[in-house]
Protein backbone atom coordinates (compact mmCIF):
# COMPACT_ATOMS: atom_id res chain seq x y z
CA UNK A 1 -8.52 -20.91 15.10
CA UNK A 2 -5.56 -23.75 14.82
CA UNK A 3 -3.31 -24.74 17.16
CA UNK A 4 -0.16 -23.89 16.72
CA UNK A 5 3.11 -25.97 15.67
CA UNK A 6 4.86 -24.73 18.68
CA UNK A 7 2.89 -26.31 21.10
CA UNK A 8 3.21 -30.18 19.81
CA UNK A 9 5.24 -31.15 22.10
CA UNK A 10 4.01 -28.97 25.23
CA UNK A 11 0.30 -30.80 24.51
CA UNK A 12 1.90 -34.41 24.21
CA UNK A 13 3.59 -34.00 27.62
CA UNK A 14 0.49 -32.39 29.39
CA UNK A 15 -1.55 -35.13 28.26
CA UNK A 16 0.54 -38.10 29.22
CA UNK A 17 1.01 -36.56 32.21
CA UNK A 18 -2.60 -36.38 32.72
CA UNK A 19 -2.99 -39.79 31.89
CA UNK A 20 -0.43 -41.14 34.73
CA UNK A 21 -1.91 -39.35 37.71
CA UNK A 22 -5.22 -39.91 36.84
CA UNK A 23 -4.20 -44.12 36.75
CA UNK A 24 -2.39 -43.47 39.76
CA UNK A 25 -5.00 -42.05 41.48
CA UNK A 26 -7.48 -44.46 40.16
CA UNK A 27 -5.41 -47.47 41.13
CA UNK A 28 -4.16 -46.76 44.59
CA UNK A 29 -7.09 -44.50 45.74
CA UNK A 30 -10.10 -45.97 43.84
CA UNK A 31 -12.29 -45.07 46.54
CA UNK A 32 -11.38 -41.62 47.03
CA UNK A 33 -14.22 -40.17 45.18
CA UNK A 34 -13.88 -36.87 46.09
CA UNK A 35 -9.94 -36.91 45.38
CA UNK A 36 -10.14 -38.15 42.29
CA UNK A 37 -12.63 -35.58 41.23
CA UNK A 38 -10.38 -33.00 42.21
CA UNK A 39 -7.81 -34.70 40.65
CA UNK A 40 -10.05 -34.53 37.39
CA UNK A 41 -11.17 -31.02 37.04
CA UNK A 42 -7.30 -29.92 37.80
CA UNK A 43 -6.70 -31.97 35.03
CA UNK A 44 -9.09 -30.32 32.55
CA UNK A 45 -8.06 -27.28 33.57
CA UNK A 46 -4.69 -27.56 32.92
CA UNK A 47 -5.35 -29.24 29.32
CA UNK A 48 -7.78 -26.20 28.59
CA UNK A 49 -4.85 -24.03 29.82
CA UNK A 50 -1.96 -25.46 27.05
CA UNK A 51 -4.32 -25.21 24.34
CA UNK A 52 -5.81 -21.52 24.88
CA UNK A 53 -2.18 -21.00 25.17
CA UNK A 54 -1.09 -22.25 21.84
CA UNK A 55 -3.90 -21.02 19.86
CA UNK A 56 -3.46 -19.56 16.56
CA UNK A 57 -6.07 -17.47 15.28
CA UNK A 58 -6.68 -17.53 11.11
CA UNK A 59 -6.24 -13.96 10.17
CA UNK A 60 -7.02 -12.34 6.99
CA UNK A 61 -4.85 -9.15 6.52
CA UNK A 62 -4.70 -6.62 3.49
CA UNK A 63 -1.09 -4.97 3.87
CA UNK A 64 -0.98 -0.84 4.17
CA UNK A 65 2.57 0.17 3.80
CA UNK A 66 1.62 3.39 6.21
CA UNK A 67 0.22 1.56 8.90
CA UNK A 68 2.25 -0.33 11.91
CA UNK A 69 0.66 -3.53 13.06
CA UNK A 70 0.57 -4.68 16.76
CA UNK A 71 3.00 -7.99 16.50
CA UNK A 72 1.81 -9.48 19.60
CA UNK A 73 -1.67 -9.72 21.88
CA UNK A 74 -1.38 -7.82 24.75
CA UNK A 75 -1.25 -4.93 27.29
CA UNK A 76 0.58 -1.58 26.05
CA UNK A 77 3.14 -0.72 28.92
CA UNK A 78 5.55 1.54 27.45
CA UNK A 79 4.76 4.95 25.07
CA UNK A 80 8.14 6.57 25.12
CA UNK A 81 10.62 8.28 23.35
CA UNK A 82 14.21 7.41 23.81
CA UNK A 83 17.42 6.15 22.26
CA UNK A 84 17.90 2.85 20.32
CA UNK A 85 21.75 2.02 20.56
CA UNK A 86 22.18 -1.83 18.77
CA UNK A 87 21.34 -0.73 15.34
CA UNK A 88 19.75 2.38 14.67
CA UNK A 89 21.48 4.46 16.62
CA UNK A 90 19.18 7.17 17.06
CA UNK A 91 16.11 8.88 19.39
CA UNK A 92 13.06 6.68 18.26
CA UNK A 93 9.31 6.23 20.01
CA UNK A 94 9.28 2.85 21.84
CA UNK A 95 6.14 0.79 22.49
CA UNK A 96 5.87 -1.86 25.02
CA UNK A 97 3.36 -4.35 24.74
CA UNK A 98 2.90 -7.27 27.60
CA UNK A 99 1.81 -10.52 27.00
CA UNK A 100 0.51 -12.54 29.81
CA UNK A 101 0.21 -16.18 30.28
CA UNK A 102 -3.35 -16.31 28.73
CA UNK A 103 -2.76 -13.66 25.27
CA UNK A 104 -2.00 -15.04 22.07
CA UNK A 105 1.64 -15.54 21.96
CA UNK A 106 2.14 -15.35 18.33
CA UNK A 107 4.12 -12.48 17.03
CA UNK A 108 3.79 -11.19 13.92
CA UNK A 109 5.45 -8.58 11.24
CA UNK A 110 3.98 -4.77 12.07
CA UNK A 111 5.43 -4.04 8.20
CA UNK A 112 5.73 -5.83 5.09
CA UNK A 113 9.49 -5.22 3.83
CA UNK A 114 12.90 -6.42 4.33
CA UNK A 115 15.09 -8.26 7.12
CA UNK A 116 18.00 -5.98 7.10
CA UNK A 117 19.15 -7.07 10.33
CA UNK A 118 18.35 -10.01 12.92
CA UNK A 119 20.49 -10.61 16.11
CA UNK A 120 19.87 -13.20 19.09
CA UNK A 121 20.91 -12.30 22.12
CA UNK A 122 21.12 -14.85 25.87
CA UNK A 123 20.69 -13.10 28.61
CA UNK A 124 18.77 -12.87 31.78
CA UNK A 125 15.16 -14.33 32.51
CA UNK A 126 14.14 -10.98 34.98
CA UNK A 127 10.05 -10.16 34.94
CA UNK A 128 9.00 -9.16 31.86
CA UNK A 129 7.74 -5.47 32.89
CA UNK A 130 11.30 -4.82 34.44
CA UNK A 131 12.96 -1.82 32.88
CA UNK A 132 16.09 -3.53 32.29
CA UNK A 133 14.13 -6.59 30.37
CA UNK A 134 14.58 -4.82 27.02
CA UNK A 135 18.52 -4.89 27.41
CA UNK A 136 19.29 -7.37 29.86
CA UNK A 137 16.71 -10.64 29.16
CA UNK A 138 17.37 -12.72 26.52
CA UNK A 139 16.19 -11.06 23.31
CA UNK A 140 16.01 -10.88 19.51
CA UNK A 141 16.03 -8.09 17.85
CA UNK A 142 14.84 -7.78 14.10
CA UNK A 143 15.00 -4.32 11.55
CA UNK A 144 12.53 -4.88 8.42
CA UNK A 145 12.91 -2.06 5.62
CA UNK A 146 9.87 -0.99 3.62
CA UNK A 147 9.41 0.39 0.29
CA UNK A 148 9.94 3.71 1.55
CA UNK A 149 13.08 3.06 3.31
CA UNK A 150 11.27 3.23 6.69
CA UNK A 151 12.80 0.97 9.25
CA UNK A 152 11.16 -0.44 12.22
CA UNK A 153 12.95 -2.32 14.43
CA UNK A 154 11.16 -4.61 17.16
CA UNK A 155 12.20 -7.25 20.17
CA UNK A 156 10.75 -10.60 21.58
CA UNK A 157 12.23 -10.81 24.94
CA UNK A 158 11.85 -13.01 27.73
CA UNK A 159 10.34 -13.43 30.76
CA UNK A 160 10.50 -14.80 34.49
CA UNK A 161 8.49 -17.48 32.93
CA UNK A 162 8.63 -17.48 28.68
CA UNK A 163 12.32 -18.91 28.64
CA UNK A 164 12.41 -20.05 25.44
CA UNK A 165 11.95 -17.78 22.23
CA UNK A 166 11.39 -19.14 18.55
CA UNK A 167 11.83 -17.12 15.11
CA UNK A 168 11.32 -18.11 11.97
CA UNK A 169 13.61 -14.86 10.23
CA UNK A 170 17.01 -14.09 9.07
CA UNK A 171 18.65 -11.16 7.23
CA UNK A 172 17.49 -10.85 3.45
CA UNK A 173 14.05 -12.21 3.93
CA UNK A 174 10.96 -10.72 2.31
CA UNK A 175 8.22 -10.83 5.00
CA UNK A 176 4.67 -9.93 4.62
CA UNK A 177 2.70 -7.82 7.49
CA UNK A 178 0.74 -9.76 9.44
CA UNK A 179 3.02 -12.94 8.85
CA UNK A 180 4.25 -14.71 11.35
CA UNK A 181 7.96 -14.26 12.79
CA UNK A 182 8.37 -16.02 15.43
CA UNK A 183 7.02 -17.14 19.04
CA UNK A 184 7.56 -17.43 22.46
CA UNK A 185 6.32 -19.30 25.39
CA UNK A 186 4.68 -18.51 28.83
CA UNK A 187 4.44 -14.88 28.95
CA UNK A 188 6.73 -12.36 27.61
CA UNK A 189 7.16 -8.74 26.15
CA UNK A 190 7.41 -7.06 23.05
CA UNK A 191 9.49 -3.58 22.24
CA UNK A 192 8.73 -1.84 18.81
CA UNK A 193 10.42 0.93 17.91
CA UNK A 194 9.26 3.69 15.56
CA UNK A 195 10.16 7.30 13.64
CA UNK A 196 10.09 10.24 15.92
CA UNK A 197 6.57 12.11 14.03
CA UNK A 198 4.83 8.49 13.44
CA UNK A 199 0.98 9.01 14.80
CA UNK A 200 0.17 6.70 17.93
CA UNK A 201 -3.02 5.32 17.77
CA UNK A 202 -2.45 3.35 21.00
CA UNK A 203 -2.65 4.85 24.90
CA UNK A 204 -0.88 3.40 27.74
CA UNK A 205 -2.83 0.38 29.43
CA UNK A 206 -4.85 -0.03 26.39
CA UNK A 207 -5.84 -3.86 25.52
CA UNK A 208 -4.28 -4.63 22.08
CA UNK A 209 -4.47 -7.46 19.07
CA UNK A 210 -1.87 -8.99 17.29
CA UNK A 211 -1.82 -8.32 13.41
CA UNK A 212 -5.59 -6.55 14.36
CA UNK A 213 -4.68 -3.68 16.08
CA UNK A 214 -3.19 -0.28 14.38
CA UNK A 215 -0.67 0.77 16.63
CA UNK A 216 0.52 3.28 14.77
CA UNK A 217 0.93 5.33 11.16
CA UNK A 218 3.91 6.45 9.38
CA UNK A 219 4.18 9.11 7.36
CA UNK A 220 5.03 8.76 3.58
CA UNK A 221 8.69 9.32 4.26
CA UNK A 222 10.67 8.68 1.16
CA UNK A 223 14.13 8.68 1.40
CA UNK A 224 15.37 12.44 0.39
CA UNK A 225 18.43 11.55 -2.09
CA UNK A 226 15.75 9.20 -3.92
CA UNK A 227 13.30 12.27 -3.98
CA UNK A 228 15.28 14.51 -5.25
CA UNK A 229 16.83 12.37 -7.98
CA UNK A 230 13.08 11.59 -9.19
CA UNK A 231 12.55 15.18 -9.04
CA UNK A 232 15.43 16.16 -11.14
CA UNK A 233 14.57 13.64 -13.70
CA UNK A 234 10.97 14.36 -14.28
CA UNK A 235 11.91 18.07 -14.14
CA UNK A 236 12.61 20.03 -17.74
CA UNK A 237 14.67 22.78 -17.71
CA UNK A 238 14.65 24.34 -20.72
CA UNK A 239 18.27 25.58 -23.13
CA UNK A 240 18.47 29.11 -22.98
CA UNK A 241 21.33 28.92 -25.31
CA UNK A 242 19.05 28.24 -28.10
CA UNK A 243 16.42 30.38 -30.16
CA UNK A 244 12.86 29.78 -28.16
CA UNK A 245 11.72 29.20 -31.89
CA UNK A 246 14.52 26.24 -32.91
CA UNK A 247 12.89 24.78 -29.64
CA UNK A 248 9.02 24.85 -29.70
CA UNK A 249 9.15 24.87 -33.25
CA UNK A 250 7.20 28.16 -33.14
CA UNK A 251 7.86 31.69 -33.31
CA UNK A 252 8.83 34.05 -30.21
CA UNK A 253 5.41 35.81 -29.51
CA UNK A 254 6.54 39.35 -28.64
CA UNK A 255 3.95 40.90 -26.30
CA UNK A 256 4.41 45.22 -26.15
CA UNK A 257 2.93 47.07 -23.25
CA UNK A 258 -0.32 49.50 -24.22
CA UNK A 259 2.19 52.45 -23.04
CA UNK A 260 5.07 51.34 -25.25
CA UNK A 261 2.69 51.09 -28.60
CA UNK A 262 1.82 54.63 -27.70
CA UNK A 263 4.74 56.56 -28.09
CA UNK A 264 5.53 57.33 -31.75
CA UNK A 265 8.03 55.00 -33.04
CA UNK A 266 11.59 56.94 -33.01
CA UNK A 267 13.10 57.54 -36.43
CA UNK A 268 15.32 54.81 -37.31
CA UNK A 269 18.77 55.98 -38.02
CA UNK A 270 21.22 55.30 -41.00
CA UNK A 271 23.44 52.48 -40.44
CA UNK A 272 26.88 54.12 -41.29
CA UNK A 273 28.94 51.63 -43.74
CA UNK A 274 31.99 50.18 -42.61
CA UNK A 275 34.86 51.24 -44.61
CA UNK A 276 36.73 48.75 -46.79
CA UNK A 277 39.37 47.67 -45.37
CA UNK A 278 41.21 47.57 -48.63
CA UNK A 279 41.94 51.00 -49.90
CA UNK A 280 41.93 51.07 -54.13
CA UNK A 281 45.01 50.93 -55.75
CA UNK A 282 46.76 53.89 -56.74
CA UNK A 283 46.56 55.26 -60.16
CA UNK A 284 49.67 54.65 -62.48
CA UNK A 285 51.84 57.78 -63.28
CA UNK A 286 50.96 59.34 -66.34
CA UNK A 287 54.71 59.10 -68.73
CA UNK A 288 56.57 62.51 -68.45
CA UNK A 289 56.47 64.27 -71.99
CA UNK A 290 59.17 65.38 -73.65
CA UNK A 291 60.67 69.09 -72.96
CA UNK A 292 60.88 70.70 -75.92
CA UNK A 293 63.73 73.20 -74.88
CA UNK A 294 66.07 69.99 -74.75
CA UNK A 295 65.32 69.10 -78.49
CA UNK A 296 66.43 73.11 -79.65
């Protein structure tokens, strides 16, 4: 468990604030006893309160490119389907989780992959559970690509009282489930949207873990023109234009049916020869002999 960066500041102010009541108290009311006591625990409390708030627990994650990681602690408010119209542009499942004042407000990748998209958007500061916070509050929205072309997008949006949202992503990035990717302050909400057929592991209400909990699992969806181009390429299809033999290096094996090698084998007939197409030459005329009537 660490603090975390994001809090710096938000500690530094608490404490000197603690600091100058409690000398104000202590010089103009030293005798007030029971004031200043009161004075005292409020003041533990509320330094007890910014650092529970800003904690950052050490997690130790082995990525799974088929599960979906919660990315923030939390209460799971919305199991829906519906449509996503920024950047996918299609009917997904949304999940809603909730994170109150006193969850972890870390939020971290649900997928390794990546950033093929990032927006911020201002906008209103209405109560996180509203169902107009995922449109109308102010927002980011990131879509992280995994091996399998699976995209996932997911939202940190504001609250009434988280007004101030960090990330630490942009387009192009490489990110790492489990990693961190961004953070927001004093209670807030975060949207996830998945693949209609992905298995829910979560129910509504349930208590969930950032980067611990499974909130859902894909299925091994790779993308179909990839899949059928590795298909065709691993896939021999024989040359029917050649001799079987010129090809396996092996003669045709013939195989006869037991009733074909019992009928008697039909006499093979005579091949008739194909005339020549050059007749023979004719025969020279013999020389006429002399008539011997002419010679009298």
């Amino acid at each position: 468990m660490t603090f975390h960066k994001e809090g710096y500041t938000s500690l530094a102010v608490t404490v000197l604030f603690i600091f100058v009541l409690n000398a104000l108290i202590q010089f103009y009311f030293p005798d007030a006893y029971v004031v200043k006591w009161i004075i005292y625990i409020l003041s533990f409390l509320l330094f007890v309160t910014i650092v529970q708030f800003f904690r950052s627990p050490t997690l130790h994650i082995s990525p799974n490119e088929l599960e979906v990681l919660c990315p923030a602690d939390g209460k799971v408010v919305v199991i829906e389907e519906t449509d996503e119209p920024e950047f996918l542009k299609d009917r997904r499942i949304q999940l809603s989780v909730f994170m109150s004042p006193i969850n972890v407000h870390v939020n971290r990748n649900p997928i390794s992959g990546v950033v093929k998209y990032f927006k911020y958007h201002p906008g209103k500061y209405l109560v996180a559970w509203h169902p107009k916070s995922s449109t109308e509050n102010e927002r980011t929205t990131v879509v992280t690509e995994n091996s399998n072309g699976t995209q996932i997008l997911f939202r940190q949006i504001a609250g009434a009282l988280a007004r101030r949202i960090v990330w630490y992503v942009k387009e192009g990035d490489v990110v790492e489930q489990g990693q961190q990717f961004g953070f927001i302050k004093f209670g807030s909400r975060v949207d996830i949207f998945l693949p209609l057929g992905t298995k829910i592991n979560v129910e509504l209400n349930q208590v969930v873990k950032g980067g611990r909990t499974v909130l859902a699992e894909l299925t091994n969806t790779q993308p179909a023109a990839e899949l059928t181009s590795d298909v065709i390429a691993e896939t021999h299809i024989p040359d029917h234009t050649e001799p079987l033999s010129d090809a396996h290096g092996e003669e045709t094996l013939v195989i006869e049916h037991e009733a074909e090698k019992a009928k008697p084998a039909a006499p093979k007939k005579p091949i008739a020869k194909a005339k020549a197409a050059v007749t023979p030459a004719k025969k020279p005329a013999a020389a006429k002999t002399p008539n011997k009537k002419d010679d009298k």
